[in-house]
N, C-alpha and C. Protein backbone atom coordinates (compact mmCIF):
# COMPACT_ATOMS: atom_id res chain seq x y z
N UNK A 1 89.81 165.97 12.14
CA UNK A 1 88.84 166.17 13.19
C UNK A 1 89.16 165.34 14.41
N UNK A 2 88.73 165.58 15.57
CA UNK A 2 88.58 164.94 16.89
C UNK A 2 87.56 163.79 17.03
N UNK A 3 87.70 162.58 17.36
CA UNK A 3 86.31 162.13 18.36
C UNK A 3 86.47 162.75 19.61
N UNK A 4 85.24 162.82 20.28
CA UNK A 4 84.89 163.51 21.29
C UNK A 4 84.43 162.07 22.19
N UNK A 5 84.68 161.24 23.44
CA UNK A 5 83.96 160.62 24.16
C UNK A 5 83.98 160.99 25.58
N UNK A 6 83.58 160.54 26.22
CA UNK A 6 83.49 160.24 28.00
C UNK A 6 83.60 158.87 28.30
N UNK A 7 84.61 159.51 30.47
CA UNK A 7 84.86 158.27 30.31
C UNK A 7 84.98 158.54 31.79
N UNK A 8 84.97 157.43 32.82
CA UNK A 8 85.13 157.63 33.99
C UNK A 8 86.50 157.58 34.55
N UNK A 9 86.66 158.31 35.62
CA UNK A 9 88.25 157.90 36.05
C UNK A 9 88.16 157.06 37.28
N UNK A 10 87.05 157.06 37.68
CA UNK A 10 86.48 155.84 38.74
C UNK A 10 85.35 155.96 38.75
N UNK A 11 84.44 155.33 39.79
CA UNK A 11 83.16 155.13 39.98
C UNK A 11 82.26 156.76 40.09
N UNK A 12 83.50 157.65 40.74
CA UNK A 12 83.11 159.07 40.93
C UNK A 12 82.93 160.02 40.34
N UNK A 13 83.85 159.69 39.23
CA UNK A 13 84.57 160.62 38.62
C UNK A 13 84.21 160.65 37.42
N UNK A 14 83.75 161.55 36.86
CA UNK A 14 83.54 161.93 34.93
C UNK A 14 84.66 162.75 34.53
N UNK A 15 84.71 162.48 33.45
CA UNK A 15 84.99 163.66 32.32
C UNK A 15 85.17 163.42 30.93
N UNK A 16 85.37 164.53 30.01
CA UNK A 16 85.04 164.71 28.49
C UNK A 16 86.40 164.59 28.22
N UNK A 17 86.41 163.62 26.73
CA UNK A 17 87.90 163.45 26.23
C UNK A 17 87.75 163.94 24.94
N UNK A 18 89.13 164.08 24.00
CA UNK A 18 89.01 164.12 22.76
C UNK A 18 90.21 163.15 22.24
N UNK A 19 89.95 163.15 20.79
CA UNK A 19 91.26 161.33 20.45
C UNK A 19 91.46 162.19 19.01
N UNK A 20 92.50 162.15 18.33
CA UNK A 20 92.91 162.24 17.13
C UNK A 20 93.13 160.73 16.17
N UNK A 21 93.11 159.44 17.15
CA UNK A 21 92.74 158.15 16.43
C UNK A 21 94.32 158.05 17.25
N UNK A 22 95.19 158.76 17.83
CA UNK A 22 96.57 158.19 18.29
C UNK A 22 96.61 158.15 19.61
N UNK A 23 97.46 157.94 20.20
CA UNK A 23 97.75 157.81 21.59
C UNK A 23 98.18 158.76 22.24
N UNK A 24 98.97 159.52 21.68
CA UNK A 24 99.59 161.03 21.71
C UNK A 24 98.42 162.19 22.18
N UNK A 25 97.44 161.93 20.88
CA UNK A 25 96.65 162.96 20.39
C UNK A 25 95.35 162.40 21.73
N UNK A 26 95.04 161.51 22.18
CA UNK A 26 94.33 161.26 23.03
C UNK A 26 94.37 162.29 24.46
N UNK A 27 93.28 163.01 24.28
CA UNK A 27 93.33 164.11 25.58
C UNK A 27 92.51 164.72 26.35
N UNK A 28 93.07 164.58 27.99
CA UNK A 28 91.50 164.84 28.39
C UNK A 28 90.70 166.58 28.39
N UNK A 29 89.50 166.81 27.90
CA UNK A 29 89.31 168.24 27.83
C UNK A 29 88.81 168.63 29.15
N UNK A 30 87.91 168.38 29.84
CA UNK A 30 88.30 168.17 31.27
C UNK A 30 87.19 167.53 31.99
N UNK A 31 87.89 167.54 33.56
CA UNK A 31 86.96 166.85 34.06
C UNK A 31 85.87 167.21 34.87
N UNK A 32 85.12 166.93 34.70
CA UNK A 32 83.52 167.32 35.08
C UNK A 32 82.78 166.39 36.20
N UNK A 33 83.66 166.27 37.11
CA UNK A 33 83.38 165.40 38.31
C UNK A 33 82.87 166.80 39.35
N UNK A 34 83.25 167.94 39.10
CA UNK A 34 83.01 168.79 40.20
C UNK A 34 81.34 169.43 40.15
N UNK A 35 81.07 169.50 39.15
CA UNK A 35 79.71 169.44 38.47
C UNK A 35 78.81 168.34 38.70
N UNK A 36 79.04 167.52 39.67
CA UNK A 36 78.02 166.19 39.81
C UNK A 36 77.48 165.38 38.70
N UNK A 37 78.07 165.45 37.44
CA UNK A 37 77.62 164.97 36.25
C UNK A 37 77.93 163.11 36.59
N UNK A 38 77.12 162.41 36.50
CA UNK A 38 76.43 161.06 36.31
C UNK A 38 76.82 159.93 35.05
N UNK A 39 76.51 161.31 34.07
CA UNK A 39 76.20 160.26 32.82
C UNK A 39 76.45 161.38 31.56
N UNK A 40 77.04 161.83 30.30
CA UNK A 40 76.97 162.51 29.40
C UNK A 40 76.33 161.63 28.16
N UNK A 41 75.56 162.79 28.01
CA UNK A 41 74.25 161.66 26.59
C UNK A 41 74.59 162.65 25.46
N UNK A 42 74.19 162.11 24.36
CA UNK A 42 73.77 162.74 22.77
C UNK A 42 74.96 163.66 22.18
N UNK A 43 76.24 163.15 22.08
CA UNK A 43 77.22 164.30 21.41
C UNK A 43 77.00 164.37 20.48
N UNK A 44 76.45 165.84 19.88
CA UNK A 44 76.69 166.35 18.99
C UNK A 44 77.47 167.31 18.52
N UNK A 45 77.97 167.23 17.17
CA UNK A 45 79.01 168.22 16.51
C UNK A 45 77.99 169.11 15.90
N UNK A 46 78.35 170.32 15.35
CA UNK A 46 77.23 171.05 15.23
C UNK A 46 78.34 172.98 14.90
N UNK A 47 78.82 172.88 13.59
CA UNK A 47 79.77 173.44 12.65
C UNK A 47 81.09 173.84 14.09
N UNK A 48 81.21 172.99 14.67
CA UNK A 48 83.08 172.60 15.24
C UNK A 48 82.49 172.34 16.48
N UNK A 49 81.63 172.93 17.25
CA UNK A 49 81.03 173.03 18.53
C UNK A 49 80.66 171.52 18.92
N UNK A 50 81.16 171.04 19.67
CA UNK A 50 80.29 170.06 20.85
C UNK A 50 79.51 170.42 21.60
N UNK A 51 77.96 169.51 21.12
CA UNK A 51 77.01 170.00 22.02
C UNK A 51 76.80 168.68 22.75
N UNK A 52 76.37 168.49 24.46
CA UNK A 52 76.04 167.22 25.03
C UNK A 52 75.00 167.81 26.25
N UNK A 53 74.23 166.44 26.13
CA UNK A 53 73.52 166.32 27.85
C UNK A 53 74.17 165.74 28.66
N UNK A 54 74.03 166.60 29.69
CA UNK A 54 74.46 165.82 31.01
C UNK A 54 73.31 165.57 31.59
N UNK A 55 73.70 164.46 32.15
CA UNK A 55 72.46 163.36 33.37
C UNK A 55 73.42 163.89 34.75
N UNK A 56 72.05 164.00 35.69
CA UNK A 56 72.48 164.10 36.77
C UNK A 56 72.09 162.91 37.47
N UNK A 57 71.04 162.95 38.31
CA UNK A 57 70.20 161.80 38.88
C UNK A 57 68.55 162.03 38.85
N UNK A 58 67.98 161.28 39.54
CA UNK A 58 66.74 160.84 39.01
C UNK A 58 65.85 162.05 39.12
N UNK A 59 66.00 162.58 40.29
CA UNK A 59 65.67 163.79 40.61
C UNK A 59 65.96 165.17 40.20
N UNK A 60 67.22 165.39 39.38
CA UNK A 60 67.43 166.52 39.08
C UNK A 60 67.30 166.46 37.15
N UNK A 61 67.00 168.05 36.88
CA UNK A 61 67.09 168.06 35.03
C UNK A 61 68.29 168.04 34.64
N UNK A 62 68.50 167.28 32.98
CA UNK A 62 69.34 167.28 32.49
C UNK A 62 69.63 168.48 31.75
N UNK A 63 70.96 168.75 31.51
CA UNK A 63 71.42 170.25 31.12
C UNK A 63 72.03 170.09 29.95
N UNK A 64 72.27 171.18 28.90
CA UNK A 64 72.53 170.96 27.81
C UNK A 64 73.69 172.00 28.11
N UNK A 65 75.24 171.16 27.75
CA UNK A 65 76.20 171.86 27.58
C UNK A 65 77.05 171.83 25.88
N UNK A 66 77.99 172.51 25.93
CA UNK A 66 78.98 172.95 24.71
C UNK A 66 80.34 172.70 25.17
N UNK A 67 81.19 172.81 24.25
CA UNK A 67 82.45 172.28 23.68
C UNK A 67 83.14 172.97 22.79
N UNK A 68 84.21 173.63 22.99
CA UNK A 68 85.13 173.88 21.82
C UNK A 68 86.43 173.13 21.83
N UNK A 69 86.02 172.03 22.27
CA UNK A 69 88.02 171.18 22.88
C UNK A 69 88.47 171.69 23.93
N UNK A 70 87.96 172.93 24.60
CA UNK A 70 89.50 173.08 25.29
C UNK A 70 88.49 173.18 27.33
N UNK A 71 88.99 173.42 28.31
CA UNK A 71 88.36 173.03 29.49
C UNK A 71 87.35 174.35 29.59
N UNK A 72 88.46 175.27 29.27
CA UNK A 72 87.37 176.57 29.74
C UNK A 72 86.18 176.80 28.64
N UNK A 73 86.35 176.33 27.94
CA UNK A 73 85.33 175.99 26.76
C UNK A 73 84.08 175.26 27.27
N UNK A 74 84.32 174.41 27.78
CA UNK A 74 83.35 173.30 28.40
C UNK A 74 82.49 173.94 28.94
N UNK A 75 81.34 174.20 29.03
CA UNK A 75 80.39 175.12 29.39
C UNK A 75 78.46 174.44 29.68
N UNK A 76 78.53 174.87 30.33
CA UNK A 76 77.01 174.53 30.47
C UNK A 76 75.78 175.93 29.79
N UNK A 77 75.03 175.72 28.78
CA UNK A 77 74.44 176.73 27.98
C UNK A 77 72.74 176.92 28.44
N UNK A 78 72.18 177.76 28.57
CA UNK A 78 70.79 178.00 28.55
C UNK A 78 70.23 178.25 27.30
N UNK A 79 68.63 178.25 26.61
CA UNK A 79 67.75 178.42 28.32
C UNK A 79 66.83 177.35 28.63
N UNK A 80 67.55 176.12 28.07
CA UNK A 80 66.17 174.58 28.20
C UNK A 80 66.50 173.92 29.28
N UNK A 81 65.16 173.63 29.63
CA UNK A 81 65.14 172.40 31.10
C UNK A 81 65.14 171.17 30.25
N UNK A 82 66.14 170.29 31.11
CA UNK A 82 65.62 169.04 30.52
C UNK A 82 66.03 168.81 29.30
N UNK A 83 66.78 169.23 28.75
CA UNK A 83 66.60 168.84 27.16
C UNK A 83 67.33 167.46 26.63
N UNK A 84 66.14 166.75 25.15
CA UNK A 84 66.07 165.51 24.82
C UNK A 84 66.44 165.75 23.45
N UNK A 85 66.69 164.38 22.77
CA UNK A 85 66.70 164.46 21.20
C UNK A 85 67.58 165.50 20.49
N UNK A 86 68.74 165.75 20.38
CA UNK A 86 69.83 166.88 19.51
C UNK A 86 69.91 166.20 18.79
N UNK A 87 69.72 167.53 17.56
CA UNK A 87 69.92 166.88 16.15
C UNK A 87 70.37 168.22 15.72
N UNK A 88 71.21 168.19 14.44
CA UNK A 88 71.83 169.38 13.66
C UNK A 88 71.11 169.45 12.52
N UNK A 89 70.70 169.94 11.87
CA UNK A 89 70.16 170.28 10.51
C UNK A 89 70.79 171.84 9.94
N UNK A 90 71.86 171.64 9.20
CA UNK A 90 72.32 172.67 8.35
C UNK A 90 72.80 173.57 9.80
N UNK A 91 73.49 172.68 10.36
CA UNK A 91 74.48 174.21 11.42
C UNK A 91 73.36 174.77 12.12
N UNK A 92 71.95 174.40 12.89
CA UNK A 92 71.32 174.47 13.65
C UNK A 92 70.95 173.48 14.49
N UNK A 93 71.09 173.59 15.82
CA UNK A 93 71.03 172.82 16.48
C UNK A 93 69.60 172.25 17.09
N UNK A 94 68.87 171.33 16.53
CA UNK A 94 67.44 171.49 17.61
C UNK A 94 67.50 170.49 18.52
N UNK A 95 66.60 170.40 19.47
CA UNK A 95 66.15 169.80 20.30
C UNK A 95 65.14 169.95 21.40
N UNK A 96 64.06 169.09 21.78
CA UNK A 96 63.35 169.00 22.66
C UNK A 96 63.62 169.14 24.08
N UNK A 97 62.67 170.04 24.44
CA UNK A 97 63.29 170.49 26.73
C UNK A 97 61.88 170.43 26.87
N UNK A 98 61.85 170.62 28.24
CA UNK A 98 60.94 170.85 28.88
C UNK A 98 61.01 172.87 28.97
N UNK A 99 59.94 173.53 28.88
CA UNK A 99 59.85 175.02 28.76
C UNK A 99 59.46 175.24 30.41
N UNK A 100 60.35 176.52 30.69
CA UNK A 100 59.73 176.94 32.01
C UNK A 100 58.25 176.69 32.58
N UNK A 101 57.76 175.81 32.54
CA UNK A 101 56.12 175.64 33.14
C UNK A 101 55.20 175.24 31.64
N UNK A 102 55.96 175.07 30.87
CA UNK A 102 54.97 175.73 29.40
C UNK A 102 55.20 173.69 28.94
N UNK A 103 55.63 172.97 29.53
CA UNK A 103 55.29 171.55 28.98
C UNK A 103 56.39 171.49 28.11
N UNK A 104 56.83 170.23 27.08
CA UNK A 104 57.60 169.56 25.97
C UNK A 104 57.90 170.77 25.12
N UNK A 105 58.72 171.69 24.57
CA UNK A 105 58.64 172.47 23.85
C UNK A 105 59.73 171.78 22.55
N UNK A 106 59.69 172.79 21.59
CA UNK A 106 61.13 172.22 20.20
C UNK A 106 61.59 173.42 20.33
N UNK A 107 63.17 173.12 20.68
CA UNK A 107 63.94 174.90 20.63
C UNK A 107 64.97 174.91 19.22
N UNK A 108 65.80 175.68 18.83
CA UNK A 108 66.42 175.44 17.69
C UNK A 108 67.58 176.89 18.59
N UNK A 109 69.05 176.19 18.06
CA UNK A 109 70.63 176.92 18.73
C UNK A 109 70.92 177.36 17.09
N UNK A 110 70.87 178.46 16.77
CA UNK A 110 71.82 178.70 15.84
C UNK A 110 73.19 178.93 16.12
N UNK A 111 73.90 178.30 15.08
CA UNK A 111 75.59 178.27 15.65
C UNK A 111 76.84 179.42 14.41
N UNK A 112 77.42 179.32 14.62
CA UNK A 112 78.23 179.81 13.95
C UNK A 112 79.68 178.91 13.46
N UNK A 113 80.29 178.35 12.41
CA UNK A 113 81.48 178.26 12.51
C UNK A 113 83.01 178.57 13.47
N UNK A 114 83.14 177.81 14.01
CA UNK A 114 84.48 178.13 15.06
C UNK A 114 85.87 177.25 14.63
N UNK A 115 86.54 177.06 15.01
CA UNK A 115 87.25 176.55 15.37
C UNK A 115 88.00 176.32 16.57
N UNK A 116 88.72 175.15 17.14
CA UNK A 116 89.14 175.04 18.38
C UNK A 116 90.90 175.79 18.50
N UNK A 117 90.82 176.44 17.68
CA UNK A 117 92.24 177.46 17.68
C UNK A 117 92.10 178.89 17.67
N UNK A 118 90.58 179.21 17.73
CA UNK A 118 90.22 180.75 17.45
C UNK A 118 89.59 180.95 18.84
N UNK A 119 89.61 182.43 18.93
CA UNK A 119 88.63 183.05 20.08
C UNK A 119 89.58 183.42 21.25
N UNK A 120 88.71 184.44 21.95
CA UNK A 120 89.31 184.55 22.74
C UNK A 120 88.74 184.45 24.18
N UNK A 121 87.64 182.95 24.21
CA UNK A 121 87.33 182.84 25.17
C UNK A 121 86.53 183.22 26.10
N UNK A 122 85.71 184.38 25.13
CA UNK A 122 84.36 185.04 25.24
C UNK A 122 83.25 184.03 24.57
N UNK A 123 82.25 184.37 25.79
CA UNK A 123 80.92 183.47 25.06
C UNK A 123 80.25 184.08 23.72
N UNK A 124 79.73 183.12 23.06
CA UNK A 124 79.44 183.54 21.88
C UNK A 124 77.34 183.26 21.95
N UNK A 125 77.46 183.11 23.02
CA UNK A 125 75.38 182.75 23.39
C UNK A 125 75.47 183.41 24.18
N UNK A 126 73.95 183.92 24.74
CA UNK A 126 73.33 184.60 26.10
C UNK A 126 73.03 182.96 26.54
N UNK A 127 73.39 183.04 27.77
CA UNK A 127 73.38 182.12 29.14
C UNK A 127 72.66 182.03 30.25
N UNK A 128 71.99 182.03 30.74
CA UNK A 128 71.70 181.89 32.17
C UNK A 128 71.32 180.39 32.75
N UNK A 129 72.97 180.65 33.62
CA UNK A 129 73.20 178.91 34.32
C UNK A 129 72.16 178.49 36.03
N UNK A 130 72.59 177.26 35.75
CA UNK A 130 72.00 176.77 37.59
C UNK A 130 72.53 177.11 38.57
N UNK A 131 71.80 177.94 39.53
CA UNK A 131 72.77 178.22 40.59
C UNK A 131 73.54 177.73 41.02
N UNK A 132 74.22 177.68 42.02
CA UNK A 132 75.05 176.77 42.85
C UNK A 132 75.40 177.88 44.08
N UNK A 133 75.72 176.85 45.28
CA UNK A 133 74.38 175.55 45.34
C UNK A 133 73.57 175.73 45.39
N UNK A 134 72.57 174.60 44.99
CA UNK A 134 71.30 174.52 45.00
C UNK A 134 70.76 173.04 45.18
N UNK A 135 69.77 173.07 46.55
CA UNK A 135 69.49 173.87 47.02
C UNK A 135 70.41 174.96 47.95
N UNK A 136 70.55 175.81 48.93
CA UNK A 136 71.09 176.87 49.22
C UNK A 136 70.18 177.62 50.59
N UNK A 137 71.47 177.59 51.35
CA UNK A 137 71.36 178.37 52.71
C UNK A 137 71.97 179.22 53.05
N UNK A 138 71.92 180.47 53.32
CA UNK A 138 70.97 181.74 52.95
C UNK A 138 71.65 182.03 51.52
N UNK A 139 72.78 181.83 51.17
CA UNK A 139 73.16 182.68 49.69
C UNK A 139 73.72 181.34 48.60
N UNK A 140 73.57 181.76 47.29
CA UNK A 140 73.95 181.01 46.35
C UNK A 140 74.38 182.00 45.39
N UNK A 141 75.29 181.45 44.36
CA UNK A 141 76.03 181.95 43.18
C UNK A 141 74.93 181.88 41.81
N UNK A 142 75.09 182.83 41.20
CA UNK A 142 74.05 182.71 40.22
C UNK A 142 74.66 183.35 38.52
N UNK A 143 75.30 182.61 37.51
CA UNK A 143 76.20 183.20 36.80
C UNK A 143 75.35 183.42 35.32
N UNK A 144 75.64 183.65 34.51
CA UNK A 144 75.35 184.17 33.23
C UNK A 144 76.51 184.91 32.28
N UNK A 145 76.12 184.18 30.97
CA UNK A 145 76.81 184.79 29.93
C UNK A 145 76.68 185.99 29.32
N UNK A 146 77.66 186.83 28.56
CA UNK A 146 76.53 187.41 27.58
C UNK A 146 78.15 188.36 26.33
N UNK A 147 77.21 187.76 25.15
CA UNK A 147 78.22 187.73 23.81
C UNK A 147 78.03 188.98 23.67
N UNK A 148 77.91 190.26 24.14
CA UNK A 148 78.03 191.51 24.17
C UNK A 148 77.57 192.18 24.66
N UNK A 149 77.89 193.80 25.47
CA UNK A 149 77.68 194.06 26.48
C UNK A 149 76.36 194.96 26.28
N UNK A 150 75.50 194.46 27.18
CA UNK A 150 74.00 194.70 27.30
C UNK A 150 73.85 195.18 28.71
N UNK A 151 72.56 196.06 28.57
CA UNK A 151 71.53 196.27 30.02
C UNK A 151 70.90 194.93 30.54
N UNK A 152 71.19 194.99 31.81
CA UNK A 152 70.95 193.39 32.37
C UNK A 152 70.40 193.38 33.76
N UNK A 153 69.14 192.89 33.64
CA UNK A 153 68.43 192.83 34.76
C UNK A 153 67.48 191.35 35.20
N UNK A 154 68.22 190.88 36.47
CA UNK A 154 68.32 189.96 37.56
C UNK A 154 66.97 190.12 38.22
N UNK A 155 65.87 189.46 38.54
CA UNK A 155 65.42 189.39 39.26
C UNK A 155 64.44 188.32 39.98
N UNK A 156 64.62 188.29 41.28
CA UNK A 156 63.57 187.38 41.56
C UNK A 156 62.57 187.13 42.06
N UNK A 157 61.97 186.10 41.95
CA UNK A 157 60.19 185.67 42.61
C UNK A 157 59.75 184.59 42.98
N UNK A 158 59.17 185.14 44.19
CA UNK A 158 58.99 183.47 44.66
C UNK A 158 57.26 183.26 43.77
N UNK A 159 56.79 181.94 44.40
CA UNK A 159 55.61 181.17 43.90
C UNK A 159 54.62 181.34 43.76
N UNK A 160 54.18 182.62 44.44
CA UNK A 160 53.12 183.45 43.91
C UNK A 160 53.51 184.58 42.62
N UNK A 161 54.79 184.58 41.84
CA UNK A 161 55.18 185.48 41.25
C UNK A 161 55.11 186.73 41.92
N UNK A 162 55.51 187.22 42.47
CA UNK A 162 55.75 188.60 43.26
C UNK A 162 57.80 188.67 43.30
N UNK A 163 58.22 189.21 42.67
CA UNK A 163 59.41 190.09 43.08
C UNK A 163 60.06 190.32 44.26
N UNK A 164 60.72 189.57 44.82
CA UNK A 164 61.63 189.74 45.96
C UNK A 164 62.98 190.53 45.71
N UNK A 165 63.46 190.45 44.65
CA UNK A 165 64.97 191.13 44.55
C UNK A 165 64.88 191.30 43.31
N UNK A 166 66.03 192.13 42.96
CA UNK A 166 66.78 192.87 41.43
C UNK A 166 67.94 192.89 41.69
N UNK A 167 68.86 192.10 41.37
CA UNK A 167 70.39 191.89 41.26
C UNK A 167 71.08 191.79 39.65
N UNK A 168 71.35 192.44 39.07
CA UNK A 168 71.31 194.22 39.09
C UNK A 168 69.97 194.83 38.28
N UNK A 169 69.51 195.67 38.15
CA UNK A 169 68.67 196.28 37.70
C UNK A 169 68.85 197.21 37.01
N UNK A 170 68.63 196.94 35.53
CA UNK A 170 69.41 197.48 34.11
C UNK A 170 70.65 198.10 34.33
N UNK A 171 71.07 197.53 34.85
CA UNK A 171 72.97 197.84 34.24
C UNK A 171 73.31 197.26 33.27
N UNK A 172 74.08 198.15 33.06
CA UNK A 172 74.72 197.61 31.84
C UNK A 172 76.13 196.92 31.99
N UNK A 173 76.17 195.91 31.57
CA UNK A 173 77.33 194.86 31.51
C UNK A 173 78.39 194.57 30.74
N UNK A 174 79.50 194.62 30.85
CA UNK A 174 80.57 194.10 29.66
C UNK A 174 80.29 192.76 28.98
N UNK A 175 80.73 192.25 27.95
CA UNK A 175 80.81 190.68 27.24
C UNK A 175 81.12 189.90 28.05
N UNK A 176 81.00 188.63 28.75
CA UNK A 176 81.72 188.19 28.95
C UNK A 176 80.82 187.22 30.41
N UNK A 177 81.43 186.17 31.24
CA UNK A 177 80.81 185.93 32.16
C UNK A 177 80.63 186.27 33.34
N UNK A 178 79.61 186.09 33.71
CA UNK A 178 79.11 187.28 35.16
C UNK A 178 78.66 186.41 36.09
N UNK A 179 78.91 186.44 37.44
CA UNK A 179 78.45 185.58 38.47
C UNK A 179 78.33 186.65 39.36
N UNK A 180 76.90 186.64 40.37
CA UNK A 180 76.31 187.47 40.81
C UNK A 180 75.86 186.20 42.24
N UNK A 181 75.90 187.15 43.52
CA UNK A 181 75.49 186.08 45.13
C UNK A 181 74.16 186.78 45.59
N UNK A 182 73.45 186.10 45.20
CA UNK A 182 72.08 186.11 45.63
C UNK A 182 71.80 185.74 47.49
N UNK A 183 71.59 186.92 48.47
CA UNK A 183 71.47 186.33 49.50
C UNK A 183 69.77 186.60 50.69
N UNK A 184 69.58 185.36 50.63
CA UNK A 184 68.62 184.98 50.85
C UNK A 184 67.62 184.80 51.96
N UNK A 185 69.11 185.68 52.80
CA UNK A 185 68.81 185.51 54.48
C UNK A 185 67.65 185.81 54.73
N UNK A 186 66.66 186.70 54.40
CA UNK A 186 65.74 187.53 54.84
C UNK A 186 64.37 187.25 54.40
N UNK A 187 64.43 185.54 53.61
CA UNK A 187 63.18 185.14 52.74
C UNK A 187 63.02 183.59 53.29
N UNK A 188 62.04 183.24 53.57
CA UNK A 188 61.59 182.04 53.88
C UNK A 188 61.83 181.05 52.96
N UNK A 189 62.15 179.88 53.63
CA UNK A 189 62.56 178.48 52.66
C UNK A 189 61.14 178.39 51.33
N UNK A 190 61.54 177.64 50.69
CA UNK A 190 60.80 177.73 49.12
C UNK A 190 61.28 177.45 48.40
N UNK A 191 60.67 177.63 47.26
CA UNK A 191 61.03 177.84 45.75
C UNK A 191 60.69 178.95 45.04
N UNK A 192 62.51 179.79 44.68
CA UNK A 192 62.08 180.47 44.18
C UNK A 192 62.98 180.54 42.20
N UNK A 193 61.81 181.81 41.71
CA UNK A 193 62.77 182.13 40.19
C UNK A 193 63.33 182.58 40.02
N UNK A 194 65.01 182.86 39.64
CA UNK A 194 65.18 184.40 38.72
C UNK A 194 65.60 183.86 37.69
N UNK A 195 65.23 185.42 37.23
CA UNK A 195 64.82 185.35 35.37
C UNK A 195 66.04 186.28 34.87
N UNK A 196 66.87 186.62 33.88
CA UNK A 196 67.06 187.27 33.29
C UNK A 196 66.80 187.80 32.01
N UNK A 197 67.15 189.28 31.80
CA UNK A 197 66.45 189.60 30.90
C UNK A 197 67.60 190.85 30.24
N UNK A 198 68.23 190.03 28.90
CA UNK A 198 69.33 191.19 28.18
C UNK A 198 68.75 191.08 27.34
N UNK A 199 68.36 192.80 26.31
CA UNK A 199 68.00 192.78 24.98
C UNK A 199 67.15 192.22 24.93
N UNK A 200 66.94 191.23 23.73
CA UNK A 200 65.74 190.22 23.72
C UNK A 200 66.18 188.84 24.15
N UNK A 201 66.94 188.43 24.77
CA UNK A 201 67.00 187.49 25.73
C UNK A 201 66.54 187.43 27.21
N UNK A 202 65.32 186.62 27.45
CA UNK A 202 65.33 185.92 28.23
C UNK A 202 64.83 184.28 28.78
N UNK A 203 65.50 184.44 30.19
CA UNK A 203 65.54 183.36 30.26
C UNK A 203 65.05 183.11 31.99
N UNK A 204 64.28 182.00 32.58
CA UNK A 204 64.13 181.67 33.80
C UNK A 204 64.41 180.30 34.04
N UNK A 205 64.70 180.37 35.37
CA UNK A 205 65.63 179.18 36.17
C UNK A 205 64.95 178.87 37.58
N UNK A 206 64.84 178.09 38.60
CA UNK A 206 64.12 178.21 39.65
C UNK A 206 65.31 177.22 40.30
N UNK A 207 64.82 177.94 41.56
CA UNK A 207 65.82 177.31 42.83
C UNK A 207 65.67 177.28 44.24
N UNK A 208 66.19 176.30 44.97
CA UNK A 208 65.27 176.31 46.57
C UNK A 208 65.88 176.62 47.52
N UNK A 209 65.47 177.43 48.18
CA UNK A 209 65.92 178.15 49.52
C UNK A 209 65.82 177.18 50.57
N UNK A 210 66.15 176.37 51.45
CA UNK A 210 66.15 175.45 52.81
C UNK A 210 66.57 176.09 53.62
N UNK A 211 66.32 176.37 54.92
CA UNK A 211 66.38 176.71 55.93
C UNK A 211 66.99 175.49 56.83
């Protein structure tokens, strides 16, 4: 097996390593300085998978990402805000987030067996990530996973819940990751949501428009 740590390459700079106990085998999986990551908390293993929080700063939520060893692996996973406390029990992953508006919730990741020599680099969860950027003037990137190809519908709302856009609106999608440009020109600064919604996945995210 691997240890898995973090480590800085300066004051700026993060990223995720793995060690075989040699010097050789010592390697970096990558670096996660471009992501604004701060601080990586709570590694857990969880049947081959690395699961971790990232800290941002005081102001922003912490995000719960994954690991299979390798960079493109490195992934940031939905659908918890905030999430605290990972623990594995029998190849399930739980832990405490904060729920879209709904307060402290307990979520539970079922996982599957992997290995860091298999796959082909397709996600194996439904996803829906943090925009970027965010906040965001007039357009931002807005990506999502999805472990098989589903009807998939994007949409958003600002703070009164009312529907401003559908980016896409039930299409149907291949496996795989999807990044979609949300543009915003035509809506007043705020805060707004989009939600997605594949199959029986969903998930909401919120993000601010500045002018």
């Amino acid at each position: 097996g691997s240890l898995f740590f973090w480590a800085f390459h300066d004051i700026q700079r993060i990223s995720l390593w793995k060690s075989d106990g040699t010097s050789d085998g010592t390697l970096l999986v990558k670096d996660l300085t471009s992501a604004k990551i701060s601080q990586i908390l709570l590694l857990t293993n969880v049947n081959g998978t690395l699961f971790f929080v990232s800290h941002y700063d005081a102001f922003s939520n912490n995000k719960l990402w994954k690991s299979d060893g390798t960079a493109d692996g490195t992934v940031e996973v939905g659908p918890p805000f905030d999430p605290i406390y990972l623990a594995n029990v029998d190849g399930t992953l739980f832990f405490s987030a904060e729920g879209a508006g709904a307060g402290l919730e307990l979520w539970a990741l079922k996982t599957q067996m992997t290995s860091v020599n298999e796959g082909d680099g397709q996600p194996t969860l439904f996803g829906l990530f943090q925009n970027y950027p965010n906040p965001f003037n007039p357009s931002t990137k807005i990506s999502f996973a999805l472990p098989n190809a589903q009807r998939v519908t994007l949409k958003i709302f600002n703070l009164a819940g009312q529907q401003v856009a559908a980016l896409p609106n039930n299409e149907r999608k291949p496996a795989g990751n999807h990044e979609l440009t949300f543009d915003g020109g035509n809506l007043p600064s705020g805060v707004y949501f989009y939600r997605l919604q594949a199959a029986d996945f969903v998930e909401t995210r919120k993000m601010l428009l500045v002018r």
